[in-house]
PDB file of N, CA and C in Angstrom:
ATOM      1  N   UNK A   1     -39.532  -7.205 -18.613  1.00  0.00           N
ATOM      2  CA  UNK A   1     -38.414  -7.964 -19.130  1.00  0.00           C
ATOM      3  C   UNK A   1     -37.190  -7.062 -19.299  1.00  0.00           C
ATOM      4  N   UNK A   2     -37.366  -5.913 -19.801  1.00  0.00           N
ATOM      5  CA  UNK A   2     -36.107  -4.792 -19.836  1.00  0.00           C
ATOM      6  C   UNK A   2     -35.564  -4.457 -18.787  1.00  0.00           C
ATOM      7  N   UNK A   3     -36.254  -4.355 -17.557  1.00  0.00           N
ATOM      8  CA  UNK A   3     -36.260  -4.153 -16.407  1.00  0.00           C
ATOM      9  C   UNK A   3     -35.328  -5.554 -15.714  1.00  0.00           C
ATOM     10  N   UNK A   4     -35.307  -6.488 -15.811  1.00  0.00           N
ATOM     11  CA  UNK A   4     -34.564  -7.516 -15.496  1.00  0.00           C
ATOM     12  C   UNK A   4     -33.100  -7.260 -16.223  1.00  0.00           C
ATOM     13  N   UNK A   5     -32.686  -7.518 -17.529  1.00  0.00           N
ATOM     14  CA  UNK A   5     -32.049  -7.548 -18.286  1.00  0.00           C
ATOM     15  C   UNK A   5     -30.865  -6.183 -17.773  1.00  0.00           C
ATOM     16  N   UNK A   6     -31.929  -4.906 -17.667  1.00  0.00           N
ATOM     17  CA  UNK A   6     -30.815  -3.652 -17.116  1.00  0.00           C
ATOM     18  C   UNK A   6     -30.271  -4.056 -15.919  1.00  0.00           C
ATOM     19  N   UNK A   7     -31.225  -4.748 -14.845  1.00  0.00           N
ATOM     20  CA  UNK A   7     -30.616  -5.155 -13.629  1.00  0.00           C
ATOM     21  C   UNK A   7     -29.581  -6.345 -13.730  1.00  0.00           C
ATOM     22  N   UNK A   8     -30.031  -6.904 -14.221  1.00  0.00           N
ATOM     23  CA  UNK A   8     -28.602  -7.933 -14.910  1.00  0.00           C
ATOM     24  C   UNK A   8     -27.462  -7.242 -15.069  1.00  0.00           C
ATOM     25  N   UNK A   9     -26.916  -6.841 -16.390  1.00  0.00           N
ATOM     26  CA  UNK A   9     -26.056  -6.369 -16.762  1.00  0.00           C
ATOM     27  C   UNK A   9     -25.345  -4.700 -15.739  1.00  0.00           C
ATOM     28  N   UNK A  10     -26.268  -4.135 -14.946  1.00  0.00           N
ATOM     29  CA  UNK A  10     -25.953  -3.583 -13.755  1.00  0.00           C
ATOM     30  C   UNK A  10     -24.991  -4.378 -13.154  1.00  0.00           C
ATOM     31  N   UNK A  11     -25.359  -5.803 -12.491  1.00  0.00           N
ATOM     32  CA  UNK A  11     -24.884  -6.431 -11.504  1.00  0.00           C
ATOM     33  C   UNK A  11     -23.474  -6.711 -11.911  1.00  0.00           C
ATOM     34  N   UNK A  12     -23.246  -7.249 -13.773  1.00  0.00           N
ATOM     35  CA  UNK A  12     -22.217  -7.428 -13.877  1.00  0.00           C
ATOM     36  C   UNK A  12     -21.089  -6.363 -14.428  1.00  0.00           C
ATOM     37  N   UNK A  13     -22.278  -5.594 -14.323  1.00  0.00           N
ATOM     38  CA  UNK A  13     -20.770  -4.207 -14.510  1.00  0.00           C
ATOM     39  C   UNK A  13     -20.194  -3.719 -13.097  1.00  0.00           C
ATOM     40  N   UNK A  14     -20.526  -4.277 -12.168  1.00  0.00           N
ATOM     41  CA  UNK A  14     -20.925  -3.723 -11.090  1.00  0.00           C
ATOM     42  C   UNK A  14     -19.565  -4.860 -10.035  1.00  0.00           C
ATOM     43  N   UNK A  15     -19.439  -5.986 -10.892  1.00  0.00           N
ATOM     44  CA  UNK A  15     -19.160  -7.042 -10.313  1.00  0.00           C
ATOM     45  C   UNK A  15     -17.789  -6.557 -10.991  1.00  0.00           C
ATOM     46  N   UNK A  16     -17.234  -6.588 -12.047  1.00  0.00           N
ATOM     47  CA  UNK A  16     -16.346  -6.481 -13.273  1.00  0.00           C
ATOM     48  C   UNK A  16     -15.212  -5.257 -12.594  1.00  0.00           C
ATOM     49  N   UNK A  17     -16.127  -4.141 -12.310  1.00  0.00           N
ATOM     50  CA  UNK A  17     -15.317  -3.013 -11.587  1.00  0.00           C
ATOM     51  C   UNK A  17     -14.558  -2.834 -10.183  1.00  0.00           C
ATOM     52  N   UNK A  18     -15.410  -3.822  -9.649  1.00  0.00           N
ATOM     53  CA  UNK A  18     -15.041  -4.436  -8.419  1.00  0.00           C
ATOM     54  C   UNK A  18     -14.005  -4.858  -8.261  1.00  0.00           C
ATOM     55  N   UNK A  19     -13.638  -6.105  -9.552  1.00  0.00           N
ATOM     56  CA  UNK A  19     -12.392  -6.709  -8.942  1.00  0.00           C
ATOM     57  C   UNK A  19     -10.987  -5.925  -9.728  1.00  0.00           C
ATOM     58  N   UNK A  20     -11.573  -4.980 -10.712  1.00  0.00           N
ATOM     59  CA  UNK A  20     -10.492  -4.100 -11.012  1.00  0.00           C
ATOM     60  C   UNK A  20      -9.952  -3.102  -9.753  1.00  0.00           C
ATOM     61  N   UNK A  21     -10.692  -2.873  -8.908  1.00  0.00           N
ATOM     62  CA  UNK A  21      -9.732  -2.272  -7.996  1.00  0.00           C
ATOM     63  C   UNK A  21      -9.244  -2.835  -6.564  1.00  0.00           C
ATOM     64  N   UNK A  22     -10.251  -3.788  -6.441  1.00  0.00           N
ATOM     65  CA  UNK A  22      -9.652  -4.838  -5.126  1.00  0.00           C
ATOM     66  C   UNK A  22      -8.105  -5.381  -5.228  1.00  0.00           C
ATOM     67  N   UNK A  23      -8.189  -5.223  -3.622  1.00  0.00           N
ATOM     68  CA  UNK A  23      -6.649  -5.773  -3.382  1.00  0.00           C
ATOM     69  C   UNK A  23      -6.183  -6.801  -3.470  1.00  0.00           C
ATOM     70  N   UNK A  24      -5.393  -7.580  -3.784  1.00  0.00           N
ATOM     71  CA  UNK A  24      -5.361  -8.806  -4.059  1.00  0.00           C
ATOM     72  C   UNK A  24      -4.442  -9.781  -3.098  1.00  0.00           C
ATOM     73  N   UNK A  25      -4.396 -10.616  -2.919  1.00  0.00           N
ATOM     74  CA  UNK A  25      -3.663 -11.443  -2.028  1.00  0.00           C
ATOM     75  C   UNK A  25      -1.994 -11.833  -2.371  1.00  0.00           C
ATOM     76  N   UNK A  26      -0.900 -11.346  -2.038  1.00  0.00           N
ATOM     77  CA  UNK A  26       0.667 -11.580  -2.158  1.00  0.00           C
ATOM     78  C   UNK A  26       1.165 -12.685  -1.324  1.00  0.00           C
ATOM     79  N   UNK A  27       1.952 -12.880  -2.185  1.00  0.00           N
ATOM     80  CA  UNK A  27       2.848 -14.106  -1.355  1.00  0.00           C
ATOM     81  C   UNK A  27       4.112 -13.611  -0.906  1.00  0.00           C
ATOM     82  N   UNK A  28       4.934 -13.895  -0.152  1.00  0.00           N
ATOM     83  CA  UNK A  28       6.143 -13.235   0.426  1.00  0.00           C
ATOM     84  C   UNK A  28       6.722 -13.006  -0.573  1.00  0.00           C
ATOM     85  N   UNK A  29       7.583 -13.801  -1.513  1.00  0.00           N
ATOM     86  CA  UNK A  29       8.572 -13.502  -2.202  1.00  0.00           C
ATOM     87  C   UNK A  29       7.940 -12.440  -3.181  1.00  0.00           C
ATOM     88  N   UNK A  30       6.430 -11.970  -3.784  1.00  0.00           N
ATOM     89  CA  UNK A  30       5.810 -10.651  -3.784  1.00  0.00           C
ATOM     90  C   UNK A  30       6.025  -9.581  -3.297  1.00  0.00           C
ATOM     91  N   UNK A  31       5.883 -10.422  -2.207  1.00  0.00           N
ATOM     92  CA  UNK A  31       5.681  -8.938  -1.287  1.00  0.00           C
ATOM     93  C   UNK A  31       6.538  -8.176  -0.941  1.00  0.00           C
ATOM     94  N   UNK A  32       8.389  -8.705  -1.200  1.00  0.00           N
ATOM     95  CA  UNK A  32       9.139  -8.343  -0.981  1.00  0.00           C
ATOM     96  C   UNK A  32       9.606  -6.651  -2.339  1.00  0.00           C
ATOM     97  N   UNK A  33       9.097  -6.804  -3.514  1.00  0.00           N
ATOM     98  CA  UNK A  33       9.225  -5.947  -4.257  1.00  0.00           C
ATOM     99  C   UNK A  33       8.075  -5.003  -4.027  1.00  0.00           C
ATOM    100  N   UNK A  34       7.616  -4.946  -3.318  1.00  0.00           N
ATOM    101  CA  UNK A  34       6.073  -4.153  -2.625  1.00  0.00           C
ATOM    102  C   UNK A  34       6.581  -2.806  -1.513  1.00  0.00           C
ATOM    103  N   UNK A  35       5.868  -2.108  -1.605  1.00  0.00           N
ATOM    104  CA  UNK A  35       6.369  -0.977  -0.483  1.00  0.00           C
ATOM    105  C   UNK A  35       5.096  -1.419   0.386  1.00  0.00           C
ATOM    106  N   UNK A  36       4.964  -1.684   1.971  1.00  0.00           N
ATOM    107  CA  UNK A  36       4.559  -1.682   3.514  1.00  0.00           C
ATOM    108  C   UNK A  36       3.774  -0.112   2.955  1.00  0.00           C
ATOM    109  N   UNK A  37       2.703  -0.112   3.286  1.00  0.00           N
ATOM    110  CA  UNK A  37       2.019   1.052   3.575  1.00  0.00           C
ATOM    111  C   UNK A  37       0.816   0.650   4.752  1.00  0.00           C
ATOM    112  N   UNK A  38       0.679  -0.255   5.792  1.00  0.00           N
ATOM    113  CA  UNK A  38       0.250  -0.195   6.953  1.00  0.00           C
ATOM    114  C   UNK A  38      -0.589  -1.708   7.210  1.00  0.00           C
ATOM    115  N   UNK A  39      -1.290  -1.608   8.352  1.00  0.00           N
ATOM    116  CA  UNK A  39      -2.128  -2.965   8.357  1.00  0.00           C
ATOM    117  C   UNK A  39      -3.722  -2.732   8.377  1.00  0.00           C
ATOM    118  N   UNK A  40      -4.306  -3.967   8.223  1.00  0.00           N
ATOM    119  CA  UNK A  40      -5.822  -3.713   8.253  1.00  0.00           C
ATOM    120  C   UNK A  40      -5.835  -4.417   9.383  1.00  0.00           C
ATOM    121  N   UNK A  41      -7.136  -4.872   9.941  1.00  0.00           N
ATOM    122  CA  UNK A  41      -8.148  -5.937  11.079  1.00  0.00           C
ATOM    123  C   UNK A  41      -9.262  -5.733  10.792  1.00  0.00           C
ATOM    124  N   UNK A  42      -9.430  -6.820  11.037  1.00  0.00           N
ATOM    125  CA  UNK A  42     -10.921  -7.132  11.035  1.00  0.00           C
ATOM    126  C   UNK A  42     -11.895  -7.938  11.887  1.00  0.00           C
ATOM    127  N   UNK A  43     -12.995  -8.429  12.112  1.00  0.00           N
ATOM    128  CA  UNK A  43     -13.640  -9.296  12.898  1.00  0.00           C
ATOM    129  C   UNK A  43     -15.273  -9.448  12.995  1.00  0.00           C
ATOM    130  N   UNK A  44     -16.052 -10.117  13.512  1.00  0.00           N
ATOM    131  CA  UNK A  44     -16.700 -11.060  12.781  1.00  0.00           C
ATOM    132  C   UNK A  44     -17.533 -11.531  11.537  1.00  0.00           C
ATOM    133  N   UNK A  45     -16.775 -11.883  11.046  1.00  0.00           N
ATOM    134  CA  UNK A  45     -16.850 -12.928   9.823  1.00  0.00           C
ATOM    135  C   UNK A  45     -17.077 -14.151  10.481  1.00  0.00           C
ATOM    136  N   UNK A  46     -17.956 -15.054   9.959  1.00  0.00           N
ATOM    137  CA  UNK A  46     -18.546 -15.823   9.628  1.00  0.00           C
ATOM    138  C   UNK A  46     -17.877 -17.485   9.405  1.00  0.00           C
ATOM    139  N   UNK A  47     -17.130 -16.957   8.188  1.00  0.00           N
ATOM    140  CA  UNK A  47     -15.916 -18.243   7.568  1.00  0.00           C
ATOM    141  C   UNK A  47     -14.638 -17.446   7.156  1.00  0.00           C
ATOM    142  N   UNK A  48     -13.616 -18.647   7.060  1.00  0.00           N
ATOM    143  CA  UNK A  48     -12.318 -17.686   6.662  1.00  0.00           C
ATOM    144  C   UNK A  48     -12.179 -17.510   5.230  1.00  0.00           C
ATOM    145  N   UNK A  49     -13.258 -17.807   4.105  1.00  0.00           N
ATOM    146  CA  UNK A  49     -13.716 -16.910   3.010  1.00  0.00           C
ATOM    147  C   UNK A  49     -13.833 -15.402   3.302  1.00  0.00           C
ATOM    148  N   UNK A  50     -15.331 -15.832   3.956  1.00  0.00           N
ATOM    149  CA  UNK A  50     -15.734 -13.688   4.542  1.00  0.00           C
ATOM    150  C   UNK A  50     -14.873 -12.986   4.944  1.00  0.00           C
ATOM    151  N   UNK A  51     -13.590 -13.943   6.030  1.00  0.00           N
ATOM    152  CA  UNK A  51     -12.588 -12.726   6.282  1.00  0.00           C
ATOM    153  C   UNK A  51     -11.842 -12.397   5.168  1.00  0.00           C
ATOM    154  N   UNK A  52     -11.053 -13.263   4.407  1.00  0.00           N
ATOM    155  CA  UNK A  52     -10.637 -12.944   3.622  1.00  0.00           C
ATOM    156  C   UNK A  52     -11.163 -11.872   2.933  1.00  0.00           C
ATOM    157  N   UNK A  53     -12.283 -11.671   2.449  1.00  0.00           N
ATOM    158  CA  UNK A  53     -13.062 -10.899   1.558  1.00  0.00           C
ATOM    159  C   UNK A  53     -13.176  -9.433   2.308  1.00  0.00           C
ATOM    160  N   UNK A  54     -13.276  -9.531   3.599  1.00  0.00           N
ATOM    161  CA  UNK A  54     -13.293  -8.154   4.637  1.00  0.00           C
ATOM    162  C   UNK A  54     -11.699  -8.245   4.587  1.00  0.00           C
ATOM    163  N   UNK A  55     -11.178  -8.294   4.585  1.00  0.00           N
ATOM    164  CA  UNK A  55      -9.817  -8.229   4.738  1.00  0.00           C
ATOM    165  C   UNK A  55      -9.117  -7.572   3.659  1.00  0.00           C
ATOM    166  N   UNK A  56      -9.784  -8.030   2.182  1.00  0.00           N
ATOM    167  CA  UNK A  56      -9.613  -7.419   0.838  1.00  0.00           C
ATOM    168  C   UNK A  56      -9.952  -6.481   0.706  1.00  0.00           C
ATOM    169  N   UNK A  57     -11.470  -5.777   1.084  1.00  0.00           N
ATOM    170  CA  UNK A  57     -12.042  -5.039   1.165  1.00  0.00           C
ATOM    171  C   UNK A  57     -11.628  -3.630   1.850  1.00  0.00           C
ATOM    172  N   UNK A  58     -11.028  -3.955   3.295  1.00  0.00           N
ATOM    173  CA  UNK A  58     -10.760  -2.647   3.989  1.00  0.00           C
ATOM    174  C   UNK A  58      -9.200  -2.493   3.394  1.00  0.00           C
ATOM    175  N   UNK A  59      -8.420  -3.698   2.550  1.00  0.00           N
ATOM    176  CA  UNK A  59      -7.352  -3.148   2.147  1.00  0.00           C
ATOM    177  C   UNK A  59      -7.462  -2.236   1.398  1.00  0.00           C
ATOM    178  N   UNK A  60      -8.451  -2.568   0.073  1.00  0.00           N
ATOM    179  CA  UNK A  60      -8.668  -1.837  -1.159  1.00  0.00           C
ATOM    180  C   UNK A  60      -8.961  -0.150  -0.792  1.00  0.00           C
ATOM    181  N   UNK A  61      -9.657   0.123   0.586  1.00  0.00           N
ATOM    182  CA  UNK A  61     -10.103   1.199   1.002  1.00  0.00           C
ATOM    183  C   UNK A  61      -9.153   1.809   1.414  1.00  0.00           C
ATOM    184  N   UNK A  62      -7.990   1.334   1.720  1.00  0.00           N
ATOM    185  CA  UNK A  62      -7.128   1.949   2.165  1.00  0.00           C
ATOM    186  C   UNK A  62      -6.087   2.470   1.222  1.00  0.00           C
ATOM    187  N   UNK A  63      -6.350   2.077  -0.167  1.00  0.00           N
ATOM    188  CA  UNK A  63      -5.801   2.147  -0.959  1.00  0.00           C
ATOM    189  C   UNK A  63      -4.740   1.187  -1.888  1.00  0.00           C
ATOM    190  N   UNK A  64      -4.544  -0.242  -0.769  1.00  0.00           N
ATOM    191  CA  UNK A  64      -3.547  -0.766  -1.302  1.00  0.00           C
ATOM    192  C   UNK A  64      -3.886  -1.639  -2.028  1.00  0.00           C
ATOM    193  N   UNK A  65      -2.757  -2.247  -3.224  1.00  0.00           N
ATOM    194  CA  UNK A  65      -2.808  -3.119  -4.672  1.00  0.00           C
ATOM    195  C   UNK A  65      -2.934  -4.581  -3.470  1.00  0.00           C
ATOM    196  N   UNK A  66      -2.170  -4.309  -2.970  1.00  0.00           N
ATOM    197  CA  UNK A  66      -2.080  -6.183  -2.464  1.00  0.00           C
ATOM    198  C   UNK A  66      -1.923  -6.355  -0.632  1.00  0.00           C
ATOM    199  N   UNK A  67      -2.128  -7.346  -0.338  1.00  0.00           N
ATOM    200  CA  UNK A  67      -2.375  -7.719   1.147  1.00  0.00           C
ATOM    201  C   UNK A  67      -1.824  -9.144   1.487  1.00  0.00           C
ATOM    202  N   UNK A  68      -1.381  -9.315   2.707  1.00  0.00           N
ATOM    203  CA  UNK A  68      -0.618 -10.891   3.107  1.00  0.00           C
ATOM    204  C   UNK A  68      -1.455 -11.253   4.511  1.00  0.00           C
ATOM    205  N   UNK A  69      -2.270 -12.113   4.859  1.00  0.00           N
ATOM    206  CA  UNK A  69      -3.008 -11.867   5.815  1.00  0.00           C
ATOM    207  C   UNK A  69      -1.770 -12.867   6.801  1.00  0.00           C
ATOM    208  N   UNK A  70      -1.861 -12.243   7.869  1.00  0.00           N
ATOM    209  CA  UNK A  70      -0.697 -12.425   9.045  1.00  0.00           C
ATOM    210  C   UNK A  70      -1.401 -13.057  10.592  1.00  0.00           C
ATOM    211  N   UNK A  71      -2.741 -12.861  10.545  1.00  0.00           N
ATOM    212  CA  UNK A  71      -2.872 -14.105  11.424  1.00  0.00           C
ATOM    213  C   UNK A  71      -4.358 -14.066  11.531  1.00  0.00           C
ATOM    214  N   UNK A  72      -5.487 -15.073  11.977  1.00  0.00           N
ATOM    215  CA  UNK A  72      -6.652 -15.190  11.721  1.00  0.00           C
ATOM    216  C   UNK A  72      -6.707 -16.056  13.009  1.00  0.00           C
ATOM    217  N   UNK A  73      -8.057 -15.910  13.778  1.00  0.00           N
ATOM    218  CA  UNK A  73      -8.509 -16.271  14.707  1.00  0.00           C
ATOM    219  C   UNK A  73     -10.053 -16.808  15.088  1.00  0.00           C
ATOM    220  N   UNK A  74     -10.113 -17.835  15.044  1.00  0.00           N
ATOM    221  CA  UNK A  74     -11.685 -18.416  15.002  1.00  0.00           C
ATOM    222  C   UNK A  74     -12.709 -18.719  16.181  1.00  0.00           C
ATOM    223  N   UNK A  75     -11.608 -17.898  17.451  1.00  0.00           N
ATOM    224  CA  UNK A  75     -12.402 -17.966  18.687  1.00  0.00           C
ATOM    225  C   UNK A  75     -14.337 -17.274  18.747  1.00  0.00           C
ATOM    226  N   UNK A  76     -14.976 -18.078  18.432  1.00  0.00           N
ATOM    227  CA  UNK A  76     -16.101 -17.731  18.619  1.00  0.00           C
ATOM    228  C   UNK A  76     -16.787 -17.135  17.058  1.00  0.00           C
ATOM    229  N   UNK A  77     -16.471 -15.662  16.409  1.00  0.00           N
ATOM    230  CA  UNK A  77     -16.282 -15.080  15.704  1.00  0.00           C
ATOM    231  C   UNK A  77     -14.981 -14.935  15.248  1.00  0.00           C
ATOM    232  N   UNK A  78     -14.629 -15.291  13.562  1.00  0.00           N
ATOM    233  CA  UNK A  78     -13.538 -15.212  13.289  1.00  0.00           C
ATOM    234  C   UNK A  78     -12.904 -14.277  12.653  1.00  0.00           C
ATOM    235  N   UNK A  79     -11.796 -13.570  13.167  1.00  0.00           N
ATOM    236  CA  UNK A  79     -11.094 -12.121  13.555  1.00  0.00           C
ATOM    237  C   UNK A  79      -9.665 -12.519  12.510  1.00  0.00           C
ATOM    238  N   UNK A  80      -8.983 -11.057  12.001  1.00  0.00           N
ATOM    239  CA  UNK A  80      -8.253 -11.570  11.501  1.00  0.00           C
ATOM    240  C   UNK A  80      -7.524 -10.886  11.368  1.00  0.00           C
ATOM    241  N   UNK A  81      -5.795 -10.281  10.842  1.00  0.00           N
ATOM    242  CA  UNK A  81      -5.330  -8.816   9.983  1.00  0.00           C
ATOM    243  C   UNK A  81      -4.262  -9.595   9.037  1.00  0.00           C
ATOM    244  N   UNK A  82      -3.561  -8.272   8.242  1.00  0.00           N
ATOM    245  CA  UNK A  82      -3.081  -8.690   7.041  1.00  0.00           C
ATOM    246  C   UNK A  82      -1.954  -7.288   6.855  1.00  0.00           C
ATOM    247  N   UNK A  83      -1.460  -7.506   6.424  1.00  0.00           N
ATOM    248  CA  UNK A  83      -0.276  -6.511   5.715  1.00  0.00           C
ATOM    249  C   UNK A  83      -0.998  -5.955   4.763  1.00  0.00           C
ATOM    250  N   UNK A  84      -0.638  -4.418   4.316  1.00  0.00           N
ATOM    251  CA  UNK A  84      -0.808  -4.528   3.065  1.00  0.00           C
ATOM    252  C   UNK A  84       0.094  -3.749   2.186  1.00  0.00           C
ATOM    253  N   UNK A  85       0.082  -4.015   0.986  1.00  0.00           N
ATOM    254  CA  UNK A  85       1.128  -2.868   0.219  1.00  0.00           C
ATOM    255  C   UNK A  85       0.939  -2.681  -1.136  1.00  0.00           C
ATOM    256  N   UNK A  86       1.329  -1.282  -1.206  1.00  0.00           N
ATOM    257  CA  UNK A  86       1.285  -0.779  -2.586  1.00  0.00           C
ATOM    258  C   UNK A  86       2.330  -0.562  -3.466  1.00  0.00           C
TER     259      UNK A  86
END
């Protein structure tokens, strides 16, 4: 039972820290007080949730606070990129 409970509260510390440093999604008139520090891509994902979420993901790695995704493609596997800026 302790053994559950630690894995629990693992997951949600785990979850909690996560979205403290993920990148988050901007809207233009955002993005305009934002400094351009480069683009991401990505591709196959699943749904345009997952990209989104890969899309957040390789922003955050790259370092940046926020991202504008700039075009998405559902040929077969769905592909996608995004702005991002810090």
């Amino acid at each position: 039972m302790k053994t559950i409970k630690t894995t629990a509260v693992a997951i949600a510390l785990s979850a909690l820290s996560f979205g403290v440093f993920a990148a988050q999604p901007v809207s233009p008139t955002e993005a305009q007080s934002l400094n351009k520090i480069g683009t991401v891509s990505v591709d196959g994902a699943s749904t345009l949730d997952g990209l989104e979420a890969k899309l957040a993901e390789k922003a955050a790695a790259a370092g940046a606070t926020g991202y504008s995704i700039t075009s998405a493609n559902t040929n077969n596997k769905i592909s996608g990129t995004a702005v991002i800026y810090k």
